[in-house]
C-alpha atoms as a PDB file:
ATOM      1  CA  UNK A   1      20.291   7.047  18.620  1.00  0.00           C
ATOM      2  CA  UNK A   2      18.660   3.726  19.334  1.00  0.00           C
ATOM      3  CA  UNK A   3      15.376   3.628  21.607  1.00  0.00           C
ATOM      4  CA  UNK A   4      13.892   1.617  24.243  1.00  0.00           C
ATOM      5  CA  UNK A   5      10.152   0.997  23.524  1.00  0.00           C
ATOM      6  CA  UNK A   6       7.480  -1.826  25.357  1.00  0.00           C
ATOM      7  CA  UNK A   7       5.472  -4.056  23.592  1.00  0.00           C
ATOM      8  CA  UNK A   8       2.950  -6.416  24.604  1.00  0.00           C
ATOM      9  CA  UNK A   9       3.525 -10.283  23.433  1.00  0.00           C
ATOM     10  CA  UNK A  10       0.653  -9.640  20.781  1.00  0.00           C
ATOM     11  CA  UNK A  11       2.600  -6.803  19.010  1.00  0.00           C
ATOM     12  CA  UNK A  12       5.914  -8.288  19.360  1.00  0.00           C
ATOM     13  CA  UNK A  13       4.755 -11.783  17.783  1.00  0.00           C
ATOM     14  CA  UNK A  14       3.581  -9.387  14.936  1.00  0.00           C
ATOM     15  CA  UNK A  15       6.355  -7.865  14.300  1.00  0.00           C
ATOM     16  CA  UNK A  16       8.387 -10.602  14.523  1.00  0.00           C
ATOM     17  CA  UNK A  17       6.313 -12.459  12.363  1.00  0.00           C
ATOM     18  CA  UNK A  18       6.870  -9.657   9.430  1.00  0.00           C
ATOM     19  CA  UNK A  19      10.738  -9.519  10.240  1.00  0.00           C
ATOM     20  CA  UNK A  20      12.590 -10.576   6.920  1.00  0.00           C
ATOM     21  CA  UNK A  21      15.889 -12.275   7.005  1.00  0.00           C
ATOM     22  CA  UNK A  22      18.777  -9.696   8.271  1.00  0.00           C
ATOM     23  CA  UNK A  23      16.141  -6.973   8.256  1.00  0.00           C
ATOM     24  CA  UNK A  24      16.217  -5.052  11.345  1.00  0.00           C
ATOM     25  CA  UNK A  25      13.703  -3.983  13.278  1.00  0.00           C
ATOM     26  CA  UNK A  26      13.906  -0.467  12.441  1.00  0.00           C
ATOM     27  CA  UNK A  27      13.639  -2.009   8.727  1.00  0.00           C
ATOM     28  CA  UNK A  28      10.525  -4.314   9.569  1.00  0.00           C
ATOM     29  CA  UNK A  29       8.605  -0.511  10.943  1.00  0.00           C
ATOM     30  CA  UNK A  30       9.948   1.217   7.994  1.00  0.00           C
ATOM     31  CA  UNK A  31       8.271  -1.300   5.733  1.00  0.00           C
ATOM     32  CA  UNK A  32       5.284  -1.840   7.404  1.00  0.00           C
ATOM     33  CA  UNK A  33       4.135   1.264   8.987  1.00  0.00           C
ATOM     34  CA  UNK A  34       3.106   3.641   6.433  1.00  0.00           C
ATOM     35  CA  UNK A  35       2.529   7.406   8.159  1.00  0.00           C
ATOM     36  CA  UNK A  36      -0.978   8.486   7.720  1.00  0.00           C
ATOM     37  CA  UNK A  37      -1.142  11.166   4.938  1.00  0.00           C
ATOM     38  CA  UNK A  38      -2.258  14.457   6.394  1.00  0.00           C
ATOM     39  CA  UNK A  39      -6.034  15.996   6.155  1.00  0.00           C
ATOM     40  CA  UNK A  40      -4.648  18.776   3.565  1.00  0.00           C
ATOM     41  CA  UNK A  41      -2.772  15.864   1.753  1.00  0.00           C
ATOM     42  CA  UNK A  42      -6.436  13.825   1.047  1.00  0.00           C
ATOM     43  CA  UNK A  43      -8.260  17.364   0.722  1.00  0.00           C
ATOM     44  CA  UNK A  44      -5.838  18.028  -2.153  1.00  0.00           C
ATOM     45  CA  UNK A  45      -5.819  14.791  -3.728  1.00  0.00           C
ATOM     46  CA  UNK A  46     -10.098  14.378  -3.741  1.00  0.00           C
ATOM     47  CA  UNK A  47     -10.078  17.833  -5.519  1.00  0.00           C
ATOM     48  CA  UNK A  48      -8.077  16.807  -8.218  1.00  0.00           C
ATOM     49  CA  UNK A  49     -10.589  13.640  -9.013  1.00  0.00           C
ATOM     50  CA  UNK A  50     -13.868  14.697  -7.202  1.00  0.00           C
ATOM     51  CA  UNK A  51     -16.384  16.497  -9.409  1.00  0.00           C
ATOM     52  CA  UNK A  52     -17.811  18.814  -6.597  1.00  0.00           C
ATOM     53  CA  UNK A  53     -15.641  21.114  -4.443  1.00  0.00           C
ATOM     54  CA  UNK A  54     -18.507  22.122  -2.199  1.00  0.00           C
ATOM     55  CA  UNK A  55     -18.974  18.861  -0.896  1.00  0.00           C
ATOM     56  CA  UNK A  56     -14.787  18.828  -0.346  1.00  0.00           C
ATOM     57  CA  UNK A  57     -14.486  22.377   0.750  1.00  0.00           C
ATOM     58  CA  UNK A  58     -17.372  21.435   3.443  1.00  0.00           C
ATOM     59  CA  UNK A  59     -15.752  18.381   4.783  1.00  0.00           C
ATOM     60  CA  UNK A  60     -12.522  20.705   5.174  1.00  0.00           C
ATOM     61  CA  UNK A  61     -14.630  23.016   7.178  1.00  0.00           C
ATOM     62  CA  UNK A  62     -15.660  20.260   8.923  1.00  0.00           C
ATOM     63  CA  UNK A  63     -12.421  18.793  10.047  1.00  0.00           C
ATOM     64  CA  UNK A  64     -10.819  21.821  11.227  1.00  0.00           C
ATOM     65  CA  UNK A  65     -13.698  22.029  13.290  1.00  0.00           C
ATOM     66  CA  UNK A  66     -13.389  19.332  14.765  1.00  0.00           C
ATOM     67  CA  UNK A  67      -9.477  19.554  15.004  1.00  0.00           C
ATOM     68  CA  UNK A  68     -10.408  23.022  17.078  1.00  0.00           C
ATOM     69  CA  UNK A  69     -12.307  21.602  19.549  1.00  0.00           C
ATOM     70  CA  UNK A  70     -10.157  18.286  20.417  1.00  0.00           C
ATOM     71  CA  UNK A  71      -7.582  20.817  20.488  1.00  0.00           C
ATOM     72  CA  UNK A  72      -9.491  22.432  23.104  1.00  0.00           C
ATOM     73  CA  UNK A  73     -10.313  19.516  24.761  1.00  0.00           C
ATOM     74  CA  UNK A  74      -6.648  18.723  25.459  1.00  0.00           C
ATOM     75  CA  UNK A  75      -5.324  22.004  26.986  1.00  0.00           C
END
């Protein structure tokens, strides 16, 4: 179902700048926003190249930390 969204002149001169020929604009997002991989994603993918998983299983700790108490933050 098609959506209505706002975008300033900056982001729509951006976009429209990236548009290819007959691409939609659905297409031109597609392309050109990637989605962010997810914190378990990176964890997973520094363990399999990173020589110390102390240092990786720390910065885990770390970020679910912090995910607890911006989750706090927002209720």
């Amino acid at each position: 179902m098609p959506k209505t969204i706002e975008l300033t002149d900056h982001a729509f001169a951006r976009i429209k700048a990236a548009r290819q020929e007959e691409e939609s604009w659905s297409d031109v997002i597609e392309r050109c926003v990637e989605p962010k991989p997810s914190v378990s994603e990176i964890i997973r993918a520094l363990k399999r190249s990173a020589p110390s998983h102390e240092v990786l299983d720390e910065a885990e700790k770390s970020i679910t930390q912090r995910r607890k108490r911006a989750s706090r933050r927002k209720a």
